[in-house]
Protein backbone atom coordinates (compact mmCIF):
# COMPACT_ATOMS: atom_id res chain seq x y z
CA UNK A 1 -14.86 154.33 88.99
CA UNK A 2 -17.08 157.42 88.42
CA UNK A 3 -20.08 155.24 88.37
CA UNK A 4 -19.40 154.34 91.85
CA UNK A 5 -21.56 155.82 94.99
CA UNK A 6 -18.24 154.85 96.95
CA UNK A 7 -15.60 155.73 94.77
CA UNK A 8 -11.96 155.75 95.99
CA UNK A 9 -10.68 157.71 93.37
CA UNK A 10 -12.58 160.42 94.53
CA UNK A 11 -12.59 163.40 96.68
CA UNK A 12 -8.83 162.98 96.95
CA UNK A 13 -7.96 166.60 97.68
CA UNK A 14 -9.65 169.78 98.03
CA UNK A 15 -9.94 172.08 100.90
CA UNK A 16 -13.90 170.57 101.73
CA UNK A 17 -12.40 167.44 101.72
CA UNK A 18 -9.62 168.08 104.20
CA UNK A 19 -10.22 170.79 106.87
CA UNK A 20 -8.10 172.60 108.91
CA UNK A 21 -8.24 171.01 112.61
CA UNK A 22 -10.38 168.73 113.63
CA UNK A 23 -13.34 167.39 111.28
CA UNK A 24 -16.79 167.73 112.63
CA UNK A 25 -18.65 164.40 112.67
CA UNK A 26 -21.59 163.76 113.81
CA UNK A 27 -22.33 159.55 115.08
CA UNK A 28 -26.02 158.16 114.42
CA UNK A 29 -25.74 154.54 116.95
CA UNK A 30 -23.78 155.68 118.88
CA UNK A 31 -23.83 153.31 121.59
CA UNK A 32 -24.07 150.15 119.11
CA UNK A 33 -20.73 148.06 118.74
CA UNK A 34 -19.90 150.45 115.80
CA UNK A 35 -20.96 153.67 117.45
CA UNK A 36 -19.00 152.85 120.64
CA UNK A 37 -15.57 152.27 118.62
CA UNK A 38 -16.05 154.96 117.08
CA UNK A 39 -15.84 157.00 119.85
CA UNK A 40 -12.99 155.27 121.05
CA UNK A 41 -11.20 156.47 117.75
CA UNK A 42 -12.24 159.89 118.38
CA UNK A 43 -11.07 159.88 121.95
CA UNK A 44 -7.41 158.63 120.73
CA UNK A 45 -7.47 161.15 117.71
CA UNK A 46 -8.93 164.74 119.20
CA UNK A 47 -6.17 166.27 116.73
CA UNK A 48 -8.22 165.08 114.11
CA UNK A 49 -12.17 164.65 115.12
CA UNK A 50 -14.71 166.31 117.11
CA UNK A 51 -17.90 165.30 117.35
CA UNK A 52 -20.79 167.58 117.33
CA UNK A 53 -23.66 165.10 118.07
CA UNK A 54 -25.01 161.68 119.05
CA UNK A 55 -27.50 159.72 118.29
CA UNK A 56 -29.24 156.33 119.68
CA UNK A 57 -32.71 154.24 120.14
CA UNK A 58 -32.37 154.94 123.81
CA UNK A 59 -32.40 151.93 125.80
CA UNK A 60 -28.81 153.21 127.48
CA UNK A 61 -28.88 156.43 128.26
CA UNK A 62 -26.37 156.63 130.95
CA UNK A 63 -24.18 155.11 128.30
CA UNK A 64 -25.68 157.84 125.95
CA UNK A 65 -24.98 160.57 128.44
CA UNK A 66 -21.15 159.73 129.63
CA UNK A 67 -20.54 159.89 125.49
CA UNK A 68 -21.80 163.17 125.45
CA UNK A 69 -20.17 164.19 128.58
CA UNK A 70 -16.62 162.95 127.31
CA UNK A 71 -17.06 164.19 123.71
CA UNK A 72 -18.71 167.59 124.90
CA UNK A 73 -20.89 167.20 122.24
CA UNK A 74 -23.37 170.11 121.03
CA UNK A 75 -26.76 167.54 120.19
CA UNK A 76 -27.98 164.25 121.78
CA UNK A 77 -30.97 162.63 119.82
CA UNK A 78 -32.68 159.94 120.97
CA UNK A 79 -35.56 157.71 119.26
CA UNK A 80 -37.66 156.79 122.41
CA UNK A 81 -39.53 159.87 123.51
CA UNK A 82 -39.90 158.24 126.43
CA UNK A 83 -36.68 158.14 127.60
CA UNK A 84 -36.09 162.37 127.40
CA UNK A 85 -36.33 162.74 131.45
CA UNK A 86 -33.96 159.73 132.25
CA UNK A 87 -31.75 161.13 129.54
CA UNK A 88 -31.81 164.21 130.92
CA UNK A 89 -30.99 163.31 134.19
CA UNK A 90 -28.05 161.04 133.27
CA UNK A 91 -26.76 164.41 131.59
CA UNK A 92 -27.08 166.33 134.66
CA UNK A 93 -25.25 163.55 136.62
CA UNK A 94 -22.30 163.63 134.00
CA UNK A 95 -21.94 167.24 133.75
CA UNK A 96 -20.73 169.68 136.42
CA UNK A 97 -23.27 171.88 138.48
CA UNK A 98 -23.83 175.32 136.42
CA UNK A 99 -22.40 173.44 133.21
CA UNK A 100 -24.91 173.05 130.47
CA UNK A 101 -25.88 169.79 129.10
CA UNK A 102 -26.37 169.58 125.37
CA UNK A 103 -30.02 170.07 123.39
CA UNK A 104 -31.75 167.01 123.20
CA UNK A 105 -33.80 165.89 119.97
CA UNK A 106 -36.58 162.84 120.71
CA UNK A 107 -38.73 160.88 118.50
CA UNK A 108 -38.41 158.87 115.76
CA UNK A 109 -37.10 161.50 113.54
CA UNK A 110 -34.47 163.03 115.94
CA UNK A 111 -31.56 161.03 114.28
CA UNK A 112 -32.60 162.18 110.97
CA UNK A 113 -32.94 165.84 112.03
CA UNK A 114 -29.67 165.38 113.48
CA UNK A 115 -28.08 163.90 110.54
CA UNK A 116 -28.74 166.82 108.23
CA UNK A 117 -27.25 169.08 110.96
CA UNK A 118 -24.09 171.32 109.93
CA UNK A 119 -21.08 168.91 109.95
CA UNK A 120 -18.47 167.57 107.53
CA UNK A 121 -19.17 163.78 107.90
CA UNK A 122 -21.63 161.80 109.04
CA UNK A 123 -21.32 158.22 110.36
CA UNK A 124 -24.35 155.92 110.02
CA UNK A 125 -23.79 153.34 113.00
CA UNK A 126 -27.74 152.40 113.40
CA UNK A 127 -28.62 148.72 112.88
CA UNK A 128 -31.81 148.38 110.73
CA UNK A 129 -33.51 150.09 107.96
CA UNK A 130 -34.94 152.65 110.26
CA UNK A 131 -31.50 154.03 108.76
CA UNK A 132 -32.65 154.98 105.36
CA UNK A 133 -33.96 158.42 106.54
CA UNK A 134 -30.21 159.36 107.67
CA UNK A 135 -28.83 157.91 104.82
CA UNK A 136 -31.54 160.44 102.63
CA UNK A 137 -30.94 163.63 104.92
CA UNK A 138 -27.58 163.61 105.33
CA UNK A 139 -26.39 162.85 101.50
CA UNK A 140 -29.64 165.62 100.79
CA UNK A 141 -27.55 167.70 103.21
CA UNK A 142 -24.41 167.47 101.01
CA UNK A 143 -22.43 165.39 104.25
CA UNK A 144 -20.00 163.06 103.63
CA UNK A 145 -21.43 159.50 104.27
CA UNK A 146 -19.42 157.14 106.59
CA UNK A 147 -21.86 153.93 106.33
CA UNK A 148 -22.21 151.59 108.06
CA UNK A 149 -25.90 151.06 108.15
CA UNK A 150 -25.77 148.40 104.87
CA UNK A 151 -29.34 148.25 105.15
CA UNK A 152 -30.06 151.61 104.54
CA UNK A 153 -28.39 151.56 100.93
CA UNK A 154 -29.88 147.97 100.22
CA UNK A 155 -34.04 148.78 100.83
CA UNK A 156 -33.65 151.91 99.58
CA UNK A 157 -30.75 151.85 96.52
CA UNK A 158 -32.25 153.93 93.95
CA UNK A 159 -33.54 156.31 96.05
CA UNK A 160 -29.71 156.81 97.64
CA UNK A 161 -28.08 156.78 93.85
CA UNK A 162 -30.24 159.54 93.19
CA UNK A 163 -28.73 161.59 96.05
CA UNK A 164 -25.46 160.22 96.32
CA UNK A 165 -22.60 161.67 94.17
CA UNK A 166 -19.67 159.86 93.55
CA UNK A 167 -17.43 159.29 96.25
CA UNK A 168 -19.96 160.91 98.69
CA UNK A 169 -20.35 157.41 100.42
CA UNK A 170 -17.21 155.98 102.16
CA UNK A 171 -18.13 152.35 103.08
CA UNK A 172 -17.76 151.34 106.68
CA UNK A 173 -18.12 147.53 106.96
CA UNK A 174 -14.87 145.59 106.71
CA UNK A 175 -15.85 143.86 103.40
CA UNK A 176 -16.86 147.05 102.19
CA UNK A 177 -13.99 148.92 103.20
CA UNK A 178 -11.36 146.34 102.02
CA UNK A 179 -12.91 146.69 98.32
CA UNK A 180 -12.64 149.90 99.01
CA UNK A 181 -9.19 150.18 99.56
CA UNK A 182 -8.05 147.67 97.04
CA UNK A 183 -10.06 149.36 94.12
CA UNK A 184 -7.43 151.73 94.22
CA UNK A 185 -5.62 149.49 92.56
CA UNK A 186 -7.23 149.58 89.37
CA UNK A 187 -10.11 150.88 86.92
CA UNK A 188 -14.02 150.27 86.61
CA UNK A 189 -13.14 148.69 83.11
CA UNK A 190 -10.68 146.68 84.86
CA UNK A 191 -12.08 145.05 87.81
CA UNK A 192 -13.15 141.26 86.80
CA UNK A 193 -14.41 140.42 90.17
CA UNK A 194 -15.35 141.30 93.72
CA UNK A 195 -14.89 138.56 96.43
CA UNK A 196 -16.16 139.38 99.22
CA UNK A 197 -15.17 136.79 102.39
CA UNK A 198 -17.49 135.45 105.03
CA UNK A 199 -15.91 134.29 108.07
CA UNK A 200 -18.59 131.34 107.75
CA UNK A 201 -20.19 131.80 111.10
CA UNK A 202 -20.41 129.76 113.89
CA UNK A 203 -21.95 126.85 111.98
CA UNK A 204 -19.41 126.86 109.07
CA UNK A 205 -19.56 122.73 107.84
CA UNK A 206 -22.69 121.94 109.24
CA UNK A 207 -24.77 120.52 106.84
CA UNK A 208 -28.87 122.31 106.54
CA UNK A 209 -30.00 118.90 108.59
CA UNK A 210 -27.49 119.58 111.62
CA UNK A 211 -28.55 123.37 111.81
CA UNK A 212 -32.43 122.96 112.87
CA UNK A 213 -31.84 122.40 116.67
CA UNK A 214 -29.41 125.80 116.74
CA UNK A 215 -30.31 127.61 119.77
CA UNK A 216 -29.54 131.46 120.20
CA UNK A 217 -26.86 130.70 122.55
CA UNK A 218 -25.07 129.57 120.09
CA UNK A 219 -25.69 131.65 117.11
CA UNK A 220 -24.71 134.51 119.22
CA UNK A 221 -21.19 132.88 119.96
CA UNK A 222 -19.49 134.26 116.66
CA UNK A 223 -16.05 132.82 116.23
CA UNK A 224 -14.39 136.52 115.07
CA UNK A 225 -16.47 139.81 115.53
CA UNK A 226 -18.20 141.32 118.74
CA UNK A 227 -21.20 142.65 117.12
CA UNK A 228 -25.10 143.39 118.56
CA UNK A 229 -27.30 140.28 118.44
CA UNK A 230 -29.17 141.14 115.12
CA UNK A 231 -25.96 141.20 112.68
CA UNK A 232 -24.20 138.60 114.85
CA UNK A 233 -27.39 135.93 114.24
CA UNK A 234 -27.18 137.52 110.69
CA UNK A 235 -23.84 136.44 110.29
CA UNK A 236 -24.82 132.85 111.77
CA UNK A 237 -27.36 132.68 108.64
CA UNK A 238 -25.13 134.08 106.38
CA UNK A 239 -27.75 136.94 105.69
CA UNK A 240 -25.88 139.47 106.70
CA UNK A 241 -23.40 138.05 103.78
CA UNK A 242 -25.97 138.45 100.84
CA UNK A 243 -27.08 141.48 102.53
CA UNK A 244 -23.11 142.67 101.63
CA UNK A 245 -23.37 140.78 97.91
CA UNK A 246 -26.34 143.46 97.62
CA UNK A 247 -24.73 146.39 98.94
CA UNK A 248 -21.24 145.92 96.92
CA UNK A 249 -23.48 145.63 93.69
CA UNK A 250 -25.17 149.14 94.74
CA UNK A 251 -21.61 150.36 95.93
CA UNK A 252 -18.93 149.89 93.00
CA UNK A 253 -21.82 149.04 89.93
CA UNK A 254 -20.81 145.63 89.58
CA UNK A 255 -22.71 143.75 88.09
CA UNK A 256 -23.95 140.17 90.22
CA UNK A 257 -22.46 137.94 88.20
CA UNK A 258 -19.19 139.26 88.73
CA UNK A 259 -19.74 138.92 92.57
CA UNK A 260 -18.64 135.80 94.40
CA UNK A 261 -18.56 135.07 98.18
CA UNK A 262 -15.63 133.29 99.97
CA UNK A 263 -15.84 131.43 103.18
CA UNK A 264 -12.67 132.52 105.45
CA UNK A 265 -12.66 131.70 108.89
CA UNK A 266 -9.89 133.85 110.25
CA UNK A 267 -11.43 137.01 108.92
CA UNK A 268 -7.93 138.11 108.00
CA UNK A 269 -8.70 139.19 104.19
CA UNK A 270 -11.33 141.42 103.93
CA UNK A 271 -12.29 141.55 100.83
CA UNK A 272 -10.57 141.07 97.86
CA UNK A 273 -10.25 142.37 93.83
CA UNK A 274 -9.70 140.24 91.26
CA UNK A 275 -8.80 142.79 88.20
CA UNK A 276 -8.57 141.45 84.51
CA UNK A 277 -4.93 141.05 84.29
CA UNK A 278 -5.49 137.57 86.62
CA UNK A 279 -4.24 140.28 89.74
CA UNK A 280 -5.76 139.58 92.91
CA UNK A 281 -5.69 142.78 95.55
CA UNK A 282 -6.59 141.78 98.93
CA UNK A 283 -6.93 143.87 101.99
CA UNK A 284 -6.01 142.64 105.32
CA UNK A 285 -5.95 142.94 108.65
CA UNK A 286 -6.78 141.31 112.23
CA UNK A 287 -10.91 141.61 113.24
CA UNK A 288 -10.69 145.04 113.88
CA UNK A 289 -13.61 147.71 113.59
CA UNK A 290 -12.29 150.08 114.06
CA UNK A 291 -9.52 150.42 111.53
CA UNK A 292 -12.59 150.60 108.89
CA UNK A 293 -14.48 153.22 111.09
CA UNK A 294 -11.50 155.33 111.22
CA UNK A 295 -10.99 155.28 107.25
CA UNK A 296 -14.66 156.15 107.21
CA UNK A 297 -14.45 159.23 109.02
CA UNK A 298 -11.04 160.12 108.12
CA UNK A 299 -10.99 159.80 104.53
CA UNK A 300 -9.19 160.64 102.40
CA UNK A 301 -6.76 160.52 104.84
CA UNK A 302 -5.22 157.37 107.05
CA UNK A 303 -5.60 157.74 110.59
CA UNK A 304 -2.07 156.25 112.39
CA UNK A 305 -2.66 153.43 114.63
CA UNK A 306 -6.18 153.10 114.10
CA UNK A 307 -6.02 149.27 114.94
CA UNK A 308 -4.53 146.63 115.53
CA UNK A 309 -1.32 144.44 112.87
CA UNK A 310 -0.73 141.06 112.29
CA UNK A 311 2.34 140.33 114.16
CA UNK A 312 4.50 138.64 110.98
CA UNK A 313 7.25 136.93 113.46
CA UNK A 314 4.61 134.54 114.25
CA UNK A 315 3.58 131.68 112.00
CA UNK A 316 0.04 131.90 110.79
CA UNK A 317 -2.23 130.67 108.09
CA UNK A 318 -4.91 131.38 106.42
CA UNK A 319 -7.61 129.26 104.44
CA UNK A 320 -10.35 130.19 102.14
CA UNK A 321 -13.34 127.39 100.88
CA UNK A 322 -16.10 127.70 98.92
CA UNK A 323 -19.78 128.68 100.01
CA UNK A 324 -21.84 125.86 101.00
CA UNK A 325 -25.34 127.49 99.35
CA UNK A 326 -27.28 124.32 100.47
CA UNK A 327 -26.92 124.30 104.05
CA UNK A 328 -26.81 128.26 104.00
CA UNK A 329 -29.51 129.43 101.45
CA UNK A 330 -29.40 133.00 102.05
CA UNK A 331 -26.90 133.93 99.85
CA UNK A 332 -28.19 132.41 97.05
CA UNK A 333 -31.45 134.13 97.91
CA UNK A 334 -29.79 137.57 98.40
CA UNK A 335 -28.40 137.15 94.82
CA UNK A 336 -32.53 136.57 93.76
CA UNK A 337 -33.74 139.88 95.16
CA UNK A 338 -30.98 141.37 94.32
CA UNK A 339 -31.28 141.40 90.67
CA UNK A 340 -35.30 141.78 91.07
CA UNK A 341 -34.37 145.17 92.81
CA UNK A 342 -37.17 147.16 93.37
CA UNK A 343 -38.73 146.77 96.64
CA UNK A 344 -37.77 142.98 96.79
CA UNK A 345 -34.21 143.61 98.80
CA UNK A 346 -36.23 145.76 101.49
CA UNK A 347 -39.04 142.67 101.63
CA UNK A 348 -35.91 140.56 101.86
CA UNK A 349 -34.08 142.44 105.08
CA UNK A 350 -37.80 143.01 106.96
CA UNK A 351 -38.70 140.06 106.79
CA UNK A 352 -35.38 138.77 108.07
CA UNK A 353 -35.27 141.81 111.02
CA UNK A 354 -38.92 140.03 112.34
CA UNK A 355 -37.19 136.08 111.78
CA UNK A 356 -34.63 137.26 113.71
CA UNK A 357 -36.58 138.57 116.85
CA UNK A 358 -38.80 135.42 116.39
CA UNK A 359 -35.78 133.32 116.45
CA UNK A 360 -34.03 135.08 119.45
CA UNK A 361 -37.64 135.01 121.65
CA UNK A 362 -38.12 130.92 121.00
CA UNK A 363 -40.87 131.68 118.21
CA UNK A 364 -39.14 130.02 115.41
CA UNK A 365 -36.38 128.16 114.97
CA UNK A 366 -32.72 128.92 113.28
CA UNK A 367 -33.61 126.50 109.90
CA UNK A 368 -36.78 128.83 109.93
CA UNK A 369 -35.12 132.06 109.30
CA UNK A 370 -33.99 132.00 105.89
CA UNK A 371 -37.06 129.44 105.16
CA UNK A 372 -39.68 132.04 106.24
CA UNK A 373 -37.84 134.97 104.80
CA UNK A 374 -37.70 132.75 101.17
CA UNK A 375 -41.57 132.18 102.05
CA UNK A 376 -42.17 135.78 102.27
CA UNK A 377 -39.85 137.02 98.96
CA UNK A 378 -41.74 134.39 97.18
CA UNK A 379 -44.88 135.93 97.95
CA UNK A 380 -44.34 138.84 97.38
CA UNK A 381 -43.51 138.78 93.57
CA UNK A 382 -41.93 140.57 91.05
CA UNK A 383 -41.23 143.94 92.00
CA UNK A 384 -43.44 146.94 90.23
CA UNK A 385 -41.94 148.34 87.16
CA UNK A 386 -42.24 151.87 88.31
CA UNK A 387 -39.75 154.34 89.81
CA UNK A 388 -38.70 152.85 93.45
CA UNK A 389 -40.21 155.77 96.09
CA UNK A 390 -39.54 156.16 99.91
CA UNK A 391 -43.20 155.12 100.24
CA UNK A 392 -42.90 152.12 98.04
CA UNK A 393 -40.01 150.76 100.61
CA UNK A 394 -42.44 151.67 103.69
CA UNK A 395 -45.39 150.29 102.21
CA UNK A 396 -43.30 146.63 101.60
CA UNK A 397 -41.29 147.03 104.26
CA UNK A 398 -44.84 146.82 106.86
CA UNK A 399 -46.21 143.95 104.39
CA UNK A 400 -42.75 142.03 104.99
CA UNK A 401 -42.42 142.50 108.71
CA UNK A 402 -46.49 141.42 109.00
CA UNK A 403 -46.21 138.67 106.48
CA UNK A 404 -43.29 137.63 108.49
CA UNK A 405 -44.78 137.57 111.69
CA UNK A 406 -47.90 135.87 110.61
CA UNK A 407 -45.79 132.85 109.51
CA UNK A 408 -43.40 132.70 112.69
CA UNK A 409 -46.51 132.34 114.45
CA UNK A 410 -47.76 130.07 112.40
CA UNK A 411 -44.93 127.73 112.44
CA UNK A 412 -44.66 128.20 116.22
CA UNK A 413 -48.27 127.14 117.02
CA UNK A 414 -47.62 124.10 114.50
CA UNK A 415 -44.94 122.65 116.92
CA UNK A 416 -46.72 123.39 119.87
């Protein structure tokens, strides 16, 4: 696997690898969904983590400030500049009179500032590409890189190979972190496929005709995971799944056509590996995040009890179908950009980040989200045949989010 940026084989022993006491992490998101279990597994492990700093956009800063309180953290960053005096007055609340509250970075560069700070691992918990910086400073940094921010590694891939050594990355999402796991079982040479599972959403068989009148309300209402509104509709769309096809390509250098997606409602199997020998290796476990989070920060070493296990007294089943790439287009598209690579994935995840928002406020409806997204990759092109640059991503990234925009509200004043 030493072609991998997450390699499991790696970074197995070694005295940077496993400190004595507690590890220092640092948590970018940290009150998202994934940021908040993640301090719940540092609360129930203080043997074994202590986190140095936070980070978060700053629209809950109380939220933001009991975190820091509990975790007596050194840092708080926080995106929204404008948000530094109610900040600081939810620290003063939470701490003690005469104790000190911790520094405070602001602006839009204060989580990657933070993220290059002295640590041992980093967790990457923000939603969005506005996590690529991170990503950059803390591999730059020499960190280790607990991500969770997929997006981050998909707009910007070459630019993060070029940082990244092997095994530097620990993958954080459950799909990621089952193949992960089950790579262990096996060689690079011998890995035949990756199958990565997809719960199907909320809408799994409804046919593209019965999802035009989905309203928000209901795409929210995922079956399995409690995630924030932007994955969860992502999952509804299934972009969030060929956002994953993308990032286990970048991940464990597989190539695309030995990448398949599996529709399995009880999210039980993670992920699986089908090796060449006809083996299939499947990780499993009940919808749990943080049982992924805690490998992330923990590796290479198994935190006890991180979540929670299939009861096996019980009688349970389990079913697996095929994707339905008619009624949900996006992973078919995701396979597209994919193998354009370039700056077509970051066109691809902009343009869906603006659908999304457009959906969610009433501007366009759910069939129009992977429809406008497919409008914008299409205009867009071929990617340039020159060396991918941070500037390259911006520059498409702002062309996909406009482009975006300027057919939402195109489509919107049509139906008006």
């Amino acid at each position: 696997m030493t072609d991998s940026l997450a390699d499991p084989h790696l970074r197995l022993s070694g005295s940077h690898d496993l400190p004595d006491g507690p590890r220092d992490i640092v948590i970018l998101g940290s009150t998202g969904s994934i940021g908040t279990q993640a301090v719940d597994v540092v609360l129930s492990n203080p043997d074994r983590f202590r986190v140095i700093g936070l980070s978060a956009a700053g629209a809950r800063v109380g939220l933001l400030a009991g975190q820091a309180h509990r975790l007596q953290v050194r840092t708080v960053a926080v995106a929204r500049e404008d948000m530094v005096g109610q900040l600081r007055e939810a620290l003063r609340a939470e701490y003690g009179p005469g104790e000190p509250i911790p520094e405070v970075l602001a602006g839009p560069d204060a989580a990657t500032e933070l993220a290059a700070s002295e640590c041992h691992t980093v967790l990457n918990g923000i939603t969005g590409s506005i996590g690529l910086a991170p990503t950059l400073a803390a591999l730059k940094a020499g960190r280790m890189l607990a991500l969770a921010n997929k997006e981050s590694l998909i707009v910007g891939g070459p630019l993060v190979k070029a940082l990244a050594e092997p095994g530097q990355i620990v993958p954080v999402d459950s799909e990621h972190s089952a193949l992960f796991q089950a790579l262990m079982s096996g060689t690079h040479a011998e890995v035949r496929k990756l199958l990565v599972t997809a719960s199907g959403g909320p809408f799994r068989g409804r046919t593209k005709a019965e999802l035009s009148d989905v309203t928000p309300e209901e795409a929210l209402a995922h079956p399995t995971w409690d995630m924030g509104p932007v994955i969860t509709v992502n999952s509804a769309t299934l972009v969030n799944k060929g956002l994953e096809v993308i990032e286990a390509h970048l991940l464990y250098d597989v190539p695309f056509d030995r990448i398949e997606v599996v529709v399995h409602p009880q999210s039980a199997v993670h992920s699986m590996v089908e090796f060449m020998d006809g083996s299939t290796i499947a990780q499993c476990g009940p919808p749990d995040m943080r049982l992924p989070i805690a490998l992330g920060i923990g590796w290479p070493r198994r935190v006890p009890d991180a979540g929670p296990v299939f009861d096996w007294s019980r009688a349970m089943s389990w079913d697996f179908f095929p994707l339905d790439a008619e009624a949900f287009p996006a992973v078919p598209l995701a396979f597209q950009v994919g193998r354009s690579g370039g700056t077509a994935p970051a066109v691809y995840n902009a343009a869906n980040e603006e659908c999304v928002e457009a959906f969610l406020s009433g501007r366009l409806p759910f069939s129009g989200i992977v429809d406008t997204v497919a409008a914008v990759v299409e205009e867009h092109g071929p990617p340039r045949a020159t060396a991918l640059t941070l500037a390259d991503v911006l520059d498409a990234e702002t062309w996909a989010r406009t482009r975006a925009r300027e057919l939402a509200t195109a489509a919107a004043e049509a139906r008006a």
